[in-house]
Structure formats: structure tokens, C-alpha cells
Protein backbone atom coordinates (compact mmCIF):
# COMPACT_ATOMS: atom_id res chain seq x y z
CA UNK A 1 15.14 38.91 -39.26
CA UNK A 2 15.88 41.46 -36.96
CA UNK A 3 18.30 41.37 -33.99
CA UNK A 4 15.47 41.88 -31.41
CA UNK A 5 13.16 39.13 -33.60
CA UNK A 6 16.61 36.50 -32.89
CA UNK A 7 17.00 37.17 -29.42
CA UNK A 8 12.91 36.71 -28.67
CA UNK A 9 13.39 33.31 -30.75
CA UNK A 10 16.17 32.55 -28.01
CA UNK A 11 14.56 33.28 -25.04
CA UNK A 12 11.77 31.53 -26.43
CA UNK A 13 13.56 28.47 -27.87
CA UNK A 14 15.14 28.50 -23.97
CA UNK A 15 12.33 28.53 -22.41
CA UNK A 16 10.11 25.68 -24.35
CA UNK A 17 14.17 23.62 -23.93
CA UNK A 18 13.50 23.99 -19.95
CA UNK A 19 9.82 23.35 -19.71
CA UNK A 20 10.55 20.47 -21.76
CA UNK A 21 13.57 19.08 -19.10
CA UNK A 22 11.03 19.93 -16.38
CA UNK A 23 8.32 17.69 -17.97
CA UNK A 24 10.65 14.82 -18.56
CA UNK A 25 12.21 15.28 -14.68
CA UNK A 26 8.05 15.29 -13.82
CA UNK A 27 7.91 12.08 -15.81
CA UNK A 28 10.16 10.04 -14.32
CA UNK A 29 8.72 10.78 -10.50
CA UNK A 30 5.94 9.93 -12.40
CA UNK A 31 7.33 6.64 -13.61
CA UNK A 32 9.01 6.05 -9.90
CA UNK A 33 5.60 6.67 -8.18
CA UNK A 34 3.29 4.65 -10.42
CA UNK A 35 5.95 1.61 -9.63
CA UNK A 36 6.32 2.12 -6.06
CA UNK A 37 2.61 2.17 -5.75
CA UNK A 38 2.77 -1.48 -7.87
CA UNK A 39 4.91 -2.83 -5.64
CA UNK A 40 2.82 -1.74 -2.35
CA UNK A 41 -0.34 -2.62 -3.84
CA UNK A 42 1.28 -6.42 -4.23
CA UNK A 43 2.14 -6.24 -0.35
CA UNK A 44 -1.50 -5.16 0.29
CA UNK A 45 -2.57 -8.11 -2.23
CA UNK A 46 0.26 -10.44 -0.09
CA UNK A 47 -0.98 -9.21 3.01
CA UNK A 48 -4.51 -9.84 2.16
CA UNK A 49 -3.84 -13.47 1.36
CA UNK A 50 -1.69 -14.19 5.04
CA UNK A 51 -4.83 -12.25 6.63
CA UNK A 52 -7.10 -14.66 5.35
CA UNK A 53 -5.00 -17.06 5.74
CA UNK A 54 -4.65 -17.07 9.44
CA UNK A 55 -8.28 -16.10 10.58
CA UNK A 56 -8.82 -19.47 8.70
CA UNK A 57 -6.65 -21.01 10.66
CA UNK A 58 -7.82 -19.23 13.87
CA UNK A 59 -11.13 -19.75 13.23
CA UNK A 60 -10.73 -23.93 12.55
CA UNK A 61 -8.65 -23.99 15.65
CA UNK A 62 -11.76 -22.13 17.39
CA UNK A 63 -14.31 -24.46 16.56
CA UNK A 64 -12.17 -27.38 16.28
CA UNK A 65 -13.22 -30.10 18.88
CA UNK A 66 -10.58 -29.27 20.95
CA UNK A 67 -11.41 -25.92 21.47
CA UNK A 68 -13.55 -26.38 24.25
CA UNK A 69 -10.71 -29.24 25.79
CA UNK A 70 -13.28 -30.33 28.09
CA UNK A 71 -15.75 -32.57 26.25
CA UNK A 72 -17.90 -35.19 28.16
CA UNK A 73 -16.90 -38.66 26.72
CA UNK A 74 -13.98 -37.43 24.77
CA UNK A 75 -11.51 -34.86 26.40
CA UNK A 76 -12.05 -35.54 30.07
CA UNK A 77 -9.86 -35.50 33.36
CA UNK A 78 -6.64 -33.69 34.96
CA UNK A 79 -5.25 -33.51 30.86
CA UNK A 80 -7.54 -31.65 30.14
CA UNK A 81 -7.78 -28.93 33.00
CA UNK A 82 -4.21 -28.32 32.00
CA UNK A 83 -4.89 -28.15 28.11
CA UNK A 84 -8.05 -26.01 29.03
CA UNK A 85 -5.99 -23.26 31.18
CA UNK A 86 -3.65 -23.07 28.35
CA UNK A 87 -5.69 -22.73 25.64
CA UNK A 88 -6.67 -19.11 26.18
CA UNK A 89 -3.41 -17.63 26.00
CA UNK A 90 -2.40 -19.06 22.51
CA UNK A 91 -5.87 -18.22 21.13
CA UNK A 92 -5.71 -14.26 22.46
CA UNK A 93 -2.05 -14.41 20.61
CA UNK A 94 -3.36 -15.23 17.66
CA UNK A 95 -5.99 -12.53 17.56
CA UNK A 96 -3.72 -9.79 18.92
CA UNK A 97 -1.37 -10.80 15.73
CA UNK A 98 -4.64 -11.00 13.15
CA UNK A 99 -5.53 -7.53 14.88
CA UNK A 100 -1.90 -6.03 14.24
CA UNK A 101 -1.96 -7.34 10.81
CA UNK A 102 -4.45 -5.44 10.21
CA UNK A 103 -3.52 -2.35 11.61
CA UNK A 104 -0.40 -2.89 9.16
CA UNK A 105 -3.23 -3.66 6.18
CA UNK A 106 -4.37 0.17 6.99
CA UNK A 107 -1.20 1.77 6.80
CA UNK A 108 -0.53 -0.09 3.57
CA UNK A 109 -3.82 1.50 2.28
CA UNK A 110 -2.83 5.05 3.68
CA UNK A 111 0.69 4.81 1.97
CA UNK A 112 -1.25 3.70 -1.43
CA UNK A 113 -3.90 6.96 -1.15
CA UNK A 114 -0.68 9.47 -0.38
CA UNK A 115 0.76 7.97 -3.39
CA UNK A 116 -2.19 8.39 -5.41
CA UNK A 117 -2.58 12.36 -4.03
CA UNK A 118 0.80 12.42 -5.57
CA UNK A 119 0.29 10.63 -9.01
CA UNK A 120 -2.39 13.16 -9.11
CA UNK A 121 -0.32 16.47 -8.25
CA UNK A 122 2.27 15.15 -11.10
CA UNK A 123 -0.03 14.52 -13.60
CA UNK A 124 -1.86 18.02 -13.08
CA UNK A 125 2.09 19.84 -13.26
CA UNK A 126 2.69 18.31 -16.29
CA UNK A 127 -0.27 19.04 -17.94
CA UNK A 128 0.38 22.98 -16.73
CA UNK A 129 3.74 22.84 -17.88
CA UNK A 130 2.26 21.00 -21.75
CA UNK A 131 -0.37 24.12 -21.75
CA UNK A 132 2.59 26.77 -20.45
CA UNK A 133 4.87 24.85 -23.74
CA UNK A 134 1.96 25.61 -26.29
CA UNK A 135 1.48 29.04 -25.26
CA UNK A 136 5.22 29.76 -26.31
């Protein structure tokens, strides 16, 4: 083997070395991402659940009989004008907190897409980088 021959396998044996710490550095963000994107997608999932959750709950409080306060023969009388101008307030609360839930619900979904874009970017440089090792 020639000097020139050695010092090719060098530069070669140095490069396919640093492709193959590049591909295990990809790897791990790799790794990180696919867990991070676990752990938000069990938010989502818990989010989901307090989501249904309350509209339940806002939704038997709505038709409840006591919704309307003021029912002939049952909820009647100076009680129940007070009860009925209250009412509204608690209700509208309840829906402006469903409503911001589910603003939250759609960032959660945003952050899980971006994470996805980049699941997909790492995959693709490692495969390069696998293709750029086996030309070598």
C-alpha cells in the first residue's frame, strides 16, 4: 500500500467516523423529539378528557331545572328574581373558560404538527447522511 493509498484510507476512515457522530447526535434529537411529542400528545389526550368533562357539566347545569330559575309551581317569587339575575353571569364564565380551553386544545395541536415537521426534517438528514456513509 502506497503512501497516497494510506492517507485516502484516512481521510476516508475520518470522514465515515464524523458522519457516523453526526447520525448518532441526529438520533438523539430524534429520540428527544419523538418523547416530547409523547408527552404533549398525553396533555392533548388530558385536555380532551377536562373539555368533555366540563361541557358535560355545563350543559347539565343548562338544562337542569334550575336553569330557567323561574318555573311556575316550582321556582317562584322574589328568590328567584335574584337566582335568575345571577344565573347569567356564572353560565357566560363557564363558556368563556370551555372557549379558552379550547383555544389552548389548538395550540397543543400546532405544537404537535411543528414537532412532527421536525421528526420529519431529522429523519430525512439521517437518511442523507446513511446514503453520504455508503458512498464512502
Amino acid at each position: 500500500m502506497s503512501i497516497a493509498s494510506g492517507g485516502v484510507a484516512a481521510a476516508k476512515a475520518a470522514m465515515r467516523a464524523a458522519i457516523r457522530k453526526e447520525i448518532q447526535k441526529l438520533k438523539v434529537k430524534l429520540r428527544e423529539a419523538k418523547e416530547i411529542k409523547q408527552k404533549i400528545k398525553r396533555v392533548r389526550s388530558l385536555i380532551d378528557n377536562d373539555i368533555s368533562t366540563w361541557n358535560r357539566s355545563l350543559g347539565a347545569f343548562e338544562s337542569s331545572p334550575m336553569a330557567p330559575v323561574k318555573v311556575t309551581d316550582k321556582f317562584e317569587g322574589e328568590s328567584a328574581e335574584k337566582i335568575s339575575a345571577k344565573i347569567p353571569e356564572p353560565i357566560e364564565k363557564m363558556q368563556e373558560t370551555a372557549s379558552g380551553a379550547q383555544e389552548v386544545q389548538g395550540e397543543v395541536d400546532v405544537q404537535i404538527e411543528k414537532l412532527d415537521a421536525y421528526i420529519i426534517l431529522l429523519e430525512q438528514k439521517i437518511e442523507a447522511l446513511y446514503a453520504k456513509l455508503a458512498s464512502i
